[in-house]
PDB file of N, CA and C in Angstrom:
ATOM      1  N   UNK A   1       4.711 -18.835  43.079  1.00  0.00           N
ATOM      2  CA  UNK A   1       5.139 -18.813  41.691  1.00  0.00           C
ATOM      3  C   UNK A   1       5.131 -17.374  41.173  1.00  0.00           C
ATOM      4  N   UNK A   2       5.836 -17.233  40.265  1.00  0.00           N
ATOM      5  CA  UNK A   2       6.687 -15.656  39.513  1.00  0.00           C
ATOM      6  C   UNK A   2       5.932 -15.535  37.916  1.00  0.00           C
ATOM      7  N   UNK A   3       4.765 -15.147  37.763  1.00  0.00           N
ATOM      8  CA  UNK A   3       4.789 -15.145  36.250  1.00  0.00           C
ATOM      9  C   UNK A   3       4.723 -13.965  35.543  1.00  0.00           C
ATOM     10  N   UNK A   4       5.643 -13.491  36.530  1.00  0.00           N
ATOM     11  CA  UNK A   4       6.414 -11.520  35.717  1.00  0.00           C
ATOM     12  C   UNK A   4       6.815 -12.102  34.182  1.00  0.00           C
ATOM     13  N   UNK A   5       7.829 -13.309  34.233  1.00  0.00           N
ATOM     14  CA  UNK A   5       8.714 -13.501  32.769  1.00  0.00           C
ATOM     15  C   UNK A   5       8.004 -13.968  31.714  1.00  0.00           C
ATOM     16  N   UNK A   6       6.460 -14.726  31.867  1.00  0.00           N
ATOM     17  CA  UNK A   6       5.490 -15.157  31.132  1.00  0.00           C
ATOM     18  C   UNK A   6       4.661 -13.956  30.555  1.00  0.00           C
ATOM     19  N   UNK A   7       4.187 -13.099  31.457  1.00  0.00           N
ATOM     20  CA  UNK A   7       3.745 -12.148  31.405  1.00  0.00           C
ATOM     21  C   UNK A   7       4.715 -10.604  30.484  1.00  0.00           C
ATOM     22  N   UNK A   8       5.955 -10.777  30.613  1.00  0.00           N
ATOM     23  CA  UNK A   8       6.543  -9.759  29.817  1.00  0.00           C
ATOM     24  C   UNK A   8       6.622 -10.254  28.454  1.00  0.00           C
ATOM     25  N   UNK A   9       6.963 -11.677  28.558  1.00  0.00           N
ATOM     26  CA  UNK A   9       6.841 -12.669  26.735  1.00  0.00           C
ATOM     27  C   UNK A   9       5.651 -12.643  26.346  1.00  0.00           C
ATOM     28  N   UNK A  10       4.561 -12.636  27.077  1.00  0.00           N
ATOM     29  CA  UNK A  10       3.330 -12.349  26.139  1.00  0.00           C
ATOM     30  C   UNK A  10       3.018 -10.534  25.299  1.00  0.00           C
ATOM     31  N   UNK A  11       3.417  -9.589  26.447  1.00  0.00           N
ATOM     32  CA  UNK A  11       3.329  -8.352  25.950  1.00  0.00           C
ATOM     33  C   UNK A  11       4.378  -8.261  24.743  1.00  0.00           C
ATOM     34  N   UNK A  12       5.632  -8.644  24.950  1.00  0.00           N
ATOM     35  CA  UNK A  12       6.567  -8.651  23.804  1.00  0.00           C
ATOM     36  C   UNK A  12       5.884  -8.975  22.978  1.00  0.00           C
ATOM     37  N   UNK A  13       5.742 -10.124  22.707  1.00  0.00           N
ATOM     38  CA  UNK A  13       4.476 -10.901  21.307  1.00  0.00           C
ATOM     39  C   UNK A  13       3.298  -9.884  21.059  1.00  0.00           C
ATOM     40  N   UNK A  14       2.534  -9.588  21.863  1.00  0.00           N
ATOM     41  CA  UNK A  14       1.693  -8.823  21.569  1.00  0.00           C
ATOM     42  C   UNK A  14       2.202  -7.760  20.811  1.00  0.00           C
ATOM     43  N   UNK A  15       3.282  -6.724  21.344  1.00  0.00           N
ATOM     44  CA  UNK A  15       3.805  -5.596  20.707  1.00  0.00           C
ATOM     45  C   UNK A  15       4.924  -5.850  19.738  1.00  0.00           C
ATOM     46  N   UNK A  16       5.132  -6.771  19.212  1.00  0.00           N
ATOM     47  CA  UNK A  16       5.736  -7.679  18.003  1.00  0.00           C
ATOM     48  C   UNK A  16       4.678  -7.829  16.980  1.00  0.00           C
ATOM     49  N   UNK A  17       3.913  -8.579  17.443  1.00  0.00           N
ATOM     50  CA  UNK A  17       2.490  -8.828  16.505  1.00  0.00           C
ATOM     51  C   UNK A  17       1.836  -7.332  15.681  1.00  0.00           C
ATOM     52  N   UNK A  18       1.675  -6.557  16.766  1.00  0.00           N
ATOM     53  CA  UNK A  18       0.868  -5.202  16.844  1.00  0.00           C
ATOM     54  C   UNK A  18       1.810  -4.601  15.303  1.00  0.00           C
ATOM     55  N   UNK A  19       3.111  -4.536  15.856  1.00  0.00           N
ATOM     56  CA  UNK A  19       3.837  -3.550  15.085  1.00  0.00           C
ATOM     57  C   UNK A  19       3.940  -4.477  13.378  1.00  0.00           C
ATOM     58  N   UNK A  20       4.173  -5.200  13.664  1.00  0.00           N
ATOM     59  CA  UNK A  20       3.684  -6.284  12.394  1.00  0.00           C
ATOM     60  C   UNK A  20       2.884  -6.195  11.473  1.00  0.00           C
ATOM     61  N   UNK A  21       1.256  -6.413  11.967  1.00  0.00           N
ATOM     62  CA  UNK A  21       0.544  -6.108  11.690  1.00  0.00           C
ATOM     63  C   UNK A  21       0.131  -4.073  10.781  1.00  0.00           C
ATOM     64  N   UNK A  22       0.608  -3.456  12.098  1.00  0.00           N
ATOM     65  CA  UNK A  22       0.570  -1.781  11.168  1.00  0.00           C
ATOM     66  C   UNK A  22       2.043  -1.802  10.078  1.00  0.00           C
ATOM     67  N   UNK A  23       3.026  -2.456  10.400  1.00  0.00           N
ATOM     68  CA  UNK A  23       4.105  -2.039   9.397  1.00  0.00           C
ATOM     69  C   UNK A  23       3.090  -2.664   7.987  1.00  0.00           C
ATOM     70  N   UNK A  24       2.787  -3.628   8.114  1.00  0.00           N
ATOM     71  CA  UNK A  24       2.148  -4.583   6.804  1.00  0.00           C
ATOM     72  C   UNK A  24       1.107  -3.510   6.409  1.00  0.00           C
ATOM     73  N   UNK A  25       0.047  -3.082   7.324  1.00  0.00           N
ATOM     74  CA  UNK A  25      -1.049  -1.936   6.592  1.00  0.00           C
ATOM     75  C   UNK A  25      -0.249  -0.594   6.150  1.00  0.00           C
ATOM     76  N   UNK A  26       0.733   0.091   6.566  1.00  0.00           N
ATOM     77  CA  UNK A  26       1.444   1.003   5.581  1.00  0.00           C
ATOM     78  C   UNK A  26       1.605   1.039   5.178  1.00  0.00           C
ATOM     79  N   UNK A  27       2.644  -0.353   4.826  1.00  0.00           N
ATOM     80  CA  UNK A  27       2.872  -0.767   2.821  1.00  0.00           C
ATOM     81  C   UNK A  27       2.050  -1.241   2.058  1.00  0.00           C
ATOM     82  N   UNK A  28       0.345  -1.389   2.447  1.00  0.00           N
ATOM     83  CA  UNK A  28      -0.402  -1.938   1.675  1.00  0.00           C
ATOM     84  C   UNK A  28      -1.048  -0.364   1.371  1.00  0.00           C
ATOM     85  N   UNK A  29      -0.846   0.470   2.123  1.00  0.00           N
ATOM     86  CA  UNK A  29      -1.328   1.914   1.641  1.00  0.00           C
ATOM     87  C   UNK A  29      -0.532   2.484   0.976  1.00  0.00           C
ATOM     88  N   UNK A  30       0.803   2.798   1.418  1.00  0.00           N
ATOM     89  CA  UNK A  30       1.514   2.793   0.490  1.00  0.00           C
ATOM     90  C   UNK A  30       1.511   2.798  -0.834  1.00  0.00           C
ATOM     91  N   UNK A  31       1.382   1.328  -1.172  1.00  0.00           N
ATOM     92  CA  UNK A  31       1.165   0.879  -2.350  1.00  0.00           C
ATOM     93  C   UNK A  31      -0.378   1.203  -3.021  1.00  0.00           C
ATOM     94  N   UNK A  32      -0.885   1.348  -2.689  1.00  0.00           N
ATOM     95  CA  UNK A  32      -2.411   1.525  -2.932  1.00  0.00           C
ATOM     96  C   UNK A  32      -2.171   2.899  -3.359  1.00  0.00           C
ATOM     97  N   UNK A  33      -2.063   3.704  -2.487  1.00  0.00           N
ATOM     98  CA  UNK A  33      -1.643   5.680  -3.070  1.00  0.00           C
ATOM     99  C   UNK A  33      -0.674   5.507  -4.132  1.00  0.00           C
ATOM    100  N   UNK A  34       0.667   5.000  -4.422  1.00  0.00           N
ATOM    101  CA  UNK A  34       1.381   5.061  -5.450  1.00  0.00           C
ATOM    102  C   UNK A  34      -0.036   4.229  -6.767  1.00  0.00           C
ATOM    103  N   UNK A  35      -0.465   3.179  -6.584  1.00  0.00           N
ATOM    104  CA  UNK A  35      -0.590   2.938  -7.546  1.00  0.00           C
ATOM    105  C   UNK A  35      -2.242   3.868  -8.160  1.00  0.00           C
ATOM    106  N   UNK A  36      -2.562   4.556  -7.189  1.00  0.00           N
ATOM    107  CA  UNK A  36      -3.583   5.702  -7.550  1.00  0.00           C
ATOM    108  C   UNK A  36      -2.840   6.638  -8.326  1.00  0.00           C
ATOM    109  N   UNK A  37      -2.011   7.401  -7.710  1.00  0.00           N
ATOM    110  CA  UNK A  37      -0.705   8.488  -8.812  1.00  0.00           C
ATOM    111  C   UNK A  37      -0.640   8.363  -9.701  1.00  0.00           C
ATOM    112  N   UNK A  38      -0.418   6.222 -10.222  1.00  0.00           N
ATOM    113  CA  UNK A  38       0.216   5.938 -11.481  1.00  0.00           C
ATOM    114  C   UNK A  38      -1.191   5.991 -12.526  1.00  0.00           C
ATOM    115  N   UNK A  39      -2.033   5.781 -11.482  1.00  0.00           N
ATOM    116  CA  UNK A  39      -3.389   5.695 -13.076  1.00  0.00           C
ATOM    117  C   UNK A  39      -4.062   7.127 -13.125  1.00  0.00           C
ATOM    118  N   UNK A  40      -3.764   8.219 -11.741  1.00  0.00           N
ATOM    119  CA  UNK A  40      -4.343   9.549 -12.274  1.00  0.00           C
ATOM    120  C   UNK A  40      -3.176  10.134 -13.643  1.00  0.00           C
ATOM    121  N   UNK A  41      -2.042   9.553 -13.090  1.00  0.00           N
ATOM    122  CA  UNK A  41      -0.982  10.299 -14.557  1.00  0.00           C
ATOM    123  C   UNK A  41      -0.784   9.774 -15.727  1.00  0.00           C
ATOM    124  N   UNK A  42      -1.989   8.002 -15.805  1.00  0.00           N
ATOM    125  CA  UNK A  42      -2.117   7.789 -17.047  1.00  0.00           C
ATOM    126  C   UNK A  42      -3.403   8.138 -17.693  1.00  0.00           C
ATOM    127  N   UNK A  43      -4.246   8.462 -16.585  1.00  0.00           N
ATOM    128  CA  UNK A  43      -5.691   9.158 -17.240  1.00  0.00           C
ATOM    129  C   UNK A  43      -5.015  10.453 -17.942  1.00  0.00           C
ATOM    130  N   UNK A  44      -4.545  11.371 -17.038  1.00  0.00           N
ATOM    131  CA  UNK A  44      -4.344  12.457 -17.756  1.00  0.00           C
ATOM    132  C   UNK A  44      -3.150  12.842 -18.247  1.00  0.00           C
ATOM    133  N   UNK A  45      -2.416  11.726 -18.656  1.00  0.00           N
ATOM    134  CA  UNK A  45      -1.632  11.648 -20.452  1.00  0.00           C
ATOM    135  C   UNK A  45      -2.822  11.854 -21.562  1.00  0.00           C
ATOM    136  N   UNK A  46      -3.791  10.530 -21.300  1.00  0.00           N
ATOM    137  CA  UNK A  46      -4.853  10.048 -22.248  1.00  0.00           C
ATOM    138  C   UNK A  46      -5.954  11.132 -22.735  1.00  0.00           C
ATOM    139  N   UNK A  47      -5.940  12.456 -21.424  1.00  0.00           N
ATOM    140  CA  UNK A  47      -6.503  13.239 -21.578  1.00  0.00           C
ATOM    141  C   UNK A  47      -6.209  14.539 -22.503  1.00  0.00           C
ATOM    142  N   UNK A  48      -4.624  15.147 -21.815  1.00  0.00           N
ATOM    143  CA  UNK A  48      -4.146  15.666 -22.612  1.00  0.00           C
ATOM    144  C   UNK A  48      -3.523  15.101 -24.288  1.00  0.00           C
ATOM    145  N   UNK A  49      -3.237  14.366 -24.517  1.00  0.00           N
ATOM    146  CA  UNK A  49      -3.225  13.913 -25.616  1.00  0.00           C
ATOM    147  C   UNK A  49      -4.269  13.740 -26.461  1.00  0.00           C
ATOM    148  N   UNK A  50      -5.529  13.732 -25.874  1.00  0.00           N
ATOM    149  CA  UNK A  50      -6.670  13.460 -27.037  1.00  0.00           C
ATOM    150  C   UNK A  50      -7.027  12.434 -27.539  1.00  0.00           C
ATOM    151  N   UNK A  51      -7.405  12.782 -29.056  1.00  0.00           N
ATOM    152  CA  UNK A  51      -8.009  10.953 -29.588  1.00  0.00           C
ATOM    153  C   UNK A  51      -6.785  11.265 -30.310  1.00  0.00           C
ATOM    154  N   UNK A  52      -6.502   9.707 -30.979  1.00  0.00           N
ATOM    155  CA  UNK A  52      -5.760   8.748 -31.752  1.00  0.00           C
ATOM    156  C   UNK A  52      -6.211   9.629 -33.051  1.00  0.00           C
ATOM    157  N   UNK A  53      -5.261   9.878 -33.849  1.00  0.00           N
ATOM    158  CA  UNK A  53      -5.838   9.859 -35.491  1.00  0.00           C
ATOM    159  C   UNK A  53      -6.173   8.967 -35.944  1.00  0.00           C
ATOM    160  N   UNK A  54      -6.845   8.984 -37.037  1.00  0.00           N
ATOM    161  CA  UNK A  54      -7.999   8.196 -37.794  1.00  0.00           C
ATOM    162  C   UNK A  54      -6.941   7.129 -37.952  1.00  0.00           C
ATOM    163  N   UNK A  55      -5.844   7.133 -38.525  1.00  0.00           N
ATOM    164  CA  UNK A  55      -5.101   5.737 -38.969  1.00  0.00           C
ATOM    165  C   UNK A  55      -3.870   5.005 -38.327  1.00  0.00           C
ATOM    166  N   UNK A  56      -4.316   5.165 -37.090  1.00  0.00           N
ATOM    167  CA  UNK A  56      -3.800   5.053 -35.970  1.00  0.00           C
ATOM    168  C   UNK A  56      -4.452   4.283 -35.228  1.00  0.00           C
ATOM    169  N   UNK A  57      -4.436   3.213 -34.732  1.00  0.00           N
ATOM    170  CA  UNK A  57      -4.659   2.379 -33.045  1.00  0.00           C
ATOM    171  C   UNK A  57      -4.825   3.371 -31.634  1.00  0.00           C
ATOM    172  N   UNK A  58      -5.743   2.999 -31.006  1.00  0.00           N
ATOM    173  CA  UNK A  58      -5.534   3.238 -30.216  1.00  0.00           C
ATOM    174  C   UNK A  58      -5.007   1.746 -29.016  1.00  0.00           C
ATOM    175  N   UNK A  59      -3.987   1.978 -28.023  1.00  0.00           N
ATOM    176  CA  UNK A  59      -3.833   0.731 -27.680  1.00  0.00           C
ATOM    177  C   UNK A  59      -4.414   0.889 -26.043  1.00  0.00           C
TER     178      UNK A  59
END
């Protein structure tokens, strides 16, 4: 018996799975660093801008 063709369908899967798996953790970093950017450049709006005047909200 030949189980070269069993044996190449499992590595395929494996290196299907593999690449799967890291494409999915890039875009979860990805996303994780963009959404760090978006709250360091809303801290420091909040910073440079200062306080709210007295008759004013802050929201």
């Amino acid at each position: 018996m030949n189980y070269l063709g069993y044996v190449i369908a499992a590595y395929a899967v494996f290196v299907l799975v593999l690449g799967a798996d890291a494409l999915g953790s890039w875009l979860r970093l990805r996303w994780a660093r963009t959404a760090a950017q978006r709250r360091l450049q809303r801290q420091r709006a909040r910073s440079e801008a200062g306080s709210a005047p007295a008759g004013e909200l802050s929201r």
